[in-house]
Protein backbone atom coordinates (compact mmCIF):
# COMPACT_ATOMS: atom_id res chain seq x y z
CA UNK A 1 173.59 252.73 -15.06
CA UNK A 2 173.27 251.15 -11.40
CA UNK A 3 175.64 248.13 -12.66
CA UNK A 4 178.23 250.63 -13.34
CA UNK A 5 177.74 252.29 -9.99
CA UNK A 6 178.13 248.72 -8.47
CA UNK A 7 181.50 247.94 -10.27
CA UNK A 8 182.59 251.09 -8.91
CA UNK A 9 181.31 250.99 -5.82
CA UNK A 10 182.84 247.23 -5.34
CA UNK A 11 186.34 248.58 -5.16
CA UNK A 12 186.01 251.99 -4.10
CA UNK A 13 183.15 253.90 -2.43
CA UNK A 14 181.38 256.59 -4.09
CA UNK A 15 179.58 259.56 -2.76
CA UNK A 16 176.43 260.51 -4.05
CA UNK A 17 178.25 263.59 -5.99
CA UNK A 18 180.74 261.45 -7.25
CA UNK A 19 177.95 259.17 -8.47
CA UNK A 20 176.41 261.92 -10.35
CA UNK A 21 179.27 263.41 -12.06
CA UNK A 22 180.49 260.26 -13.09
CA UNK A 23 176.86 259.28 -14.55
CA UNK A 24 176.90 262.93 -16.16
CA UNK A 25 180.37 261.90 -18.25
CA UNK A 26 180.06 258.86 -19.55
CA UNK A 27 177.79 257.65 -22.30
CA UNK A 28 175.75 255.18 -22.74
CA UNK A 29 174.66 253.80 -26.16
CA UNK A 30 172.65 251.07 -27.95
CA UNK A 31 174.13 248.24 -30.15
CA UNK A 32 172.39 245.50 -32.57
CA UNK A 33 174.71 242.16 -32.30
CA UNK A 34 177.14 241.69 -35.06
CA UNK A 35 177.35 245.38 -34.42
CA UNK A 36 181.43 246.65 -34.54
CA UNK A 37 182.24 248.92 -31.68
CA UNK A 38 186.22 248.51 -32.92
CA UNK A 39 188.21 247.64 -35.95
CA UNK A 40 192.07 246.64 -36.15
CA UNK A 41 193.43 249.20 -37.57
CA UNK A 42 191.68 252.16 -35.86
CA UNK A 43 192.62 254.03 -32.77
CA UNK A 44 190.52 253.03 -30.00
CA UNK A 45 189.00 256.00 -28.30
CA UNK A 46 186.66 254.38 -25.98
CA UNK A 47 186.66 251.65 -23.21
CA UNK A 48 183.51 249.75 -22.66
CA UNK A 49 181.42 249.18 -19.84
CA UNK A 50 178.58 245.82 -20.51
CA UNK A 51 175.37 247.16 -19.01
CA UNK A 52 173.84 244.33 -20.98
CA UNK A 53 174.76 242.29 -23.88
CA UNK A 54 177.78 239.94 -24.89
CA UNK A 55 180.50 241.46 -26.74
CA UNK A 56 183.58 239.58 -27.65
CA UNK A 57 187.41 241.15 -29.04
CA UNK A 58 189.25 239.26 -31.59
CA UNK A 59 192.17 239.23 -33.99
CA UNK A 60 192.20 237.73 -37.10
CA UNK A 61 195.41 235.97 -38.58
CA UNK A 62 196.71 235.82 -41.95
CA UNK A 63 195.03 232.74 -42.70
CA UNK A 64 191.84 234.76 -41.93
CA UNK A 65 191.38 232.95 -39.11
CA UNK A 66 189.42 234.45 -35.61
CA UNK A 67 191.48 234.04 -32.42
CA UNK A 68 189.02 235.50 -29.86
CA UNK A 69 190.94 236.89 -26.64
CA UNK A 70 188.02 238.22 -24.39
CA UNK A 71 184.49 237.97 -23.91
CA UNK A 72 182.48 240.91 -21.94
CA UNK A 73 178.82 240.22 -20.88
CA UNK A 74 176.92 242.36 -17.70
CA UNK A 75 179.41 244.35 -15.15
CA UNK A 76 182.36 243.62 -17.50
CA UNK A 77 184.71 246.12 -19.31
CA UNK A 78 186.60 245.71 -22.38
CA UNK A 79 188.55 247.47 -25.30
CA UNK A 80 192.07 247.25 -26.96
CA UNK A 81 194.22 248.96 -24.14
CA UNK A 82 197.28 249.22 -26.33
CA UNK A 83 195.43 251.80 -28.85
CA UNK A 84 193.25 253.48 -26.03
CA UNK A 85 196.48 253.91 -23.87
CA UNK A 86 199.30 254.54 -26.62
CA UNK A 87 196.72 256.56 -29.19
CA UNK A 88 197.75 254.00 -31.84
CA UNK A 89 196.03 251.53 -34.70
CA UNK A 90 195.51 248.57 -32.48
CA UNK A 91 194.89 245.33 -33.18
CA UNK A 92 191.85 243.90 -31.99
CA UNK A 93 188.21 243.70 -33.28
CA UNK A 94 185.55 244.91 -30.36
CA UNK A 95 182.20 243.17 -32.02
CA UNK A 96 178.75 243.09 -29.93
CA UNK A 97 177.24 239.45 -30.30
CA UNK A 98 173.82 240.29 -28.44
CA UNK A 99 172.11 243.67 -28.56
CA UNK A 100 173.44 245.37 -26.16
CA UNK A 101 173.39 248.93 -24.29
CA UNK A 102 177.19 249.78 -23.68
CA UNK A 103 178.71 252.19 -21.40
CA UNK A 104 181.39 254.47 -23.61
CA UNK A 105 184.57 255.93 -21.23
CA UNK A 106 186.59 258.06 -23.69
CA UNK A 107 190.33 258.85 -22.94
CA UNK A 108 189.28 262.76 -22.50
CA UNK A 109 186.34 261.65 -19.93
CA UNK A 110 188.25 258.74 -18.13
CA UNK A 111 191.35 261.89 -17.32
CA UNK A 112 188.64 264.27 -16.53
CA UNK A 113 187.70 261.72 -13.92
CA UNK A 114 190.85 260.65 -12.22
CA UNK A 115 190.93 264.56 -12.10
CA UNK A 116 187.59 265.10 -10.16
CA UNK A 117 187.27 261.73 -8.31
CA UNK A 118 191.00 260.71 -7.44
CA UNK A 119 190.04 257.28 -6.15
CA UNK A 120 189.00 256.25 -9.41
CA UNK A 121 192.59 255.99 -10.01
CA UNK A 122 192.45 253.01 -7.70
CA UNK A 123 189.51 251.72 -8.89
CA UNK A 124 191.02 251.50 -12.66
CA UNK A 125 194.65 250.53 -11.23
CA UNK A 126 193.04 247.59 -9.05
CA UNK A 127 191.14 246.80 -12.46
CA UNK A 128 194.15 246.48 -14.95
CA UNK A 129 196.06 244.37 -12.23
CA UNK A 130 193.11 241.94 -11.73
CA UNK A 131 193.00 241.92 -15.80
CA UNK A 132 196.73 241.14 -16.02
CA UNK A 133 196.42 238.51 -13.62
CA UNK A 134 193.40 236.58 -15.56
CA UNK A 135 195.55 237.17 -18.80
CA UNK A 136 198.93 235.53 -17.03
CA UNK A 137 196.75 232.95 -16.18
CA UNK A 138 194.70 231.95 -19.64
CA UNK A 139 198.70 231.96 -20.80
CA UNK A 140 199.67 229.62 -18.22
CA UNK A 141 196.51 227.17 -19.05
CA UNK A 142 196.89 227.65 -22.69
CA UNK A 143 199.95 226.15 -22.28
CA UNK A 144 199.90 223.72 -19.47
CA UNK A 145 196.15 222.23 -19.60
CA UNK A 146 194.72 219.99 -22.27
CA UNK A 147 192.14 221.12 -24.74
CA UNK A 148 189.12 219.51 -21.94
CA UNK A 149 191.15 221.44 -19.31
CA UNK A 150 190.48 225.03 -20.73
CA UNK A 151 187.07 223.86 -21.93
CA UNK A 152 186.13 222.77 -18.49
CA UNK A 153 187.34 225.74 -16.97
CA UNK A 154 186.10 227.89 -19.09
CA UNK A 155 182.65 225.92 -18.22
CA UNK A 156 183.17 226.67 -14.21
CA UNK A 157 184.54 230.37 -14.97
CA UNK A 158 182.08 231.65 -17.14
CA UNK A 159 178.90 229.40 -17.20
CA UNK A 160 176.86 232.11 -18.13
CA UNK A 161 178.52 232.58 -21.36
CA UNK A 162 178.48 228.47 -22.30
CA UNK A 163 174.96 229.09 -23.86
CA UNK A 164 175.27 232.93 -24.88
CA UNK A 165 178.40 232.56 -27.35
CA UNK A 166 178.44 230.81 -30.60
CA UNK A 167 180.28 227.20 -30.29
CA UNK A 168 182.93 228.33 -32.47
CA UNK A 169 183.83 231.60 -30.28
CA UNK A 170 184.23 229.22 -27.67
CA UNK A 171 186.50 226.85 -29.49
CA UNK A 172 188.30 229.84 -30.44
CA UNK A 173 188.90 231.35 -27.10
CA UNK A 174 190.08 228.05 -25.88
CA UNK A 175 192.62 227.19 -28.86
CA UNK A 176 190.84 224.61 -31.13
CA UNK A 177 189.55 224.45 -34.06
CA UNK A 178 185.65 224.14 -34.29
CA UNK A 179 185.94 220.68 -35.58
CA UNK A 180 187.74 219.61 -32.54
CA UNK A 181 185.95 221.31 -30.28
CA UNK A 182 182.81 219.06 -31.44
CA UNK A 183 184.75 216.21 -31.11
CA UNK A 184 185.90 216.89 -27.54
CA UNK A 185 182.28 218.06 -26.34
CA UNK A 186 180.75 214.98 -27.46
CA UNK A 187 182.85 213.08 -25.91
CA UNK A 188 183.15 214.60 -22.70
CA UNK A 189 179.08 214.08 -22.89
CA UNK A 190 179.39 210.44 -23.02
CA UNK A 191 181.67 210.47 -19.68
């Protein structure tokens, strides 16, 4: 739980007791890929910490189609933070596409927290503005930048993910279809 510590740690600094309690609280569990840590339609109790693994969240459409809004992979958080904040159905899928081990923060834990380590208030504050930022900014370049633009940026952002995540997540994430997406990666090979 050492990455955790370090995510922490990054923002605000931890004493050793603080350290302890907090690795007391939260738990960690073990997930097969395809695994479903969320479902739309539940109430999300948890937010995720990646100690290892890839885990994605999604929606689908009424076509049944898969628009995937986040990946997570080592020293990320996710979750649906409309149902974890407002205690109601949400909307996303939360699905683990590597086996992963998964740090759990309920709602009950995560208050307990802010109650006996105060800076963590910071530390999840600084978090959900550097989150809103990154989602402001995927809106911008989903709808200023071409179809290569977002692919190539995804590419520099996140190259660890290019050969960890299914071609088709990726094509999702970015706003194509899978069929397009082919076409555009072949021929940005040939450039």
């Amino acid at each position: 739980m050492s990455l955790l510590l370090e995510n922490i740690n990054k923002i605000v600094i931890l004493t050793p007791e603080e350290e302890q309690l907090i690795l007391a609280q939260v738990e960690v569990k073990h997930y097969k890929a395809k695994s479903m840590l969320l479902k739309a339609e539940e109430v999300s109790r948890n937010t995720y910490f990646v100690q290892r693994g890839v885990v994605r969240s999604f929606t689908i459409n009424d076509q049944i189609i898969e628009h995937v809004l986040h990946f997570a992979c080592e020293g990320w958080w996710i979750g649906d933070m409309y149902s974890y904040i407002a205690e109601k159905p949400g909307n996303l899928f939360i699905e683990v596409l590597e086996d992963a081990e998964i740090i759990c923060l309920s709602k009950e834990t995560h208050q307990l927290l802010y109650q006996k380590i105060p800076k963590l208030e910071r530390f999840f504050r600084i978090l959900a503005e550097n989150s809103l930022v990154a989602h402001q900014e995927r809106l911008i370049d989903n709808l200023s930048l071409t179809a290569e633009e977002r692919f190539e940026k995804f590419c520099s952002k996140y190259p660890t993910l290019i050969k960890r995540v299914p071609q088709k997540q990726i094509a999702s994430f970015i706003g194509v279809t899978p069929e397009f997406f082919s076409k555009m990666k072949a021929k940005l090979l040939k450039k």
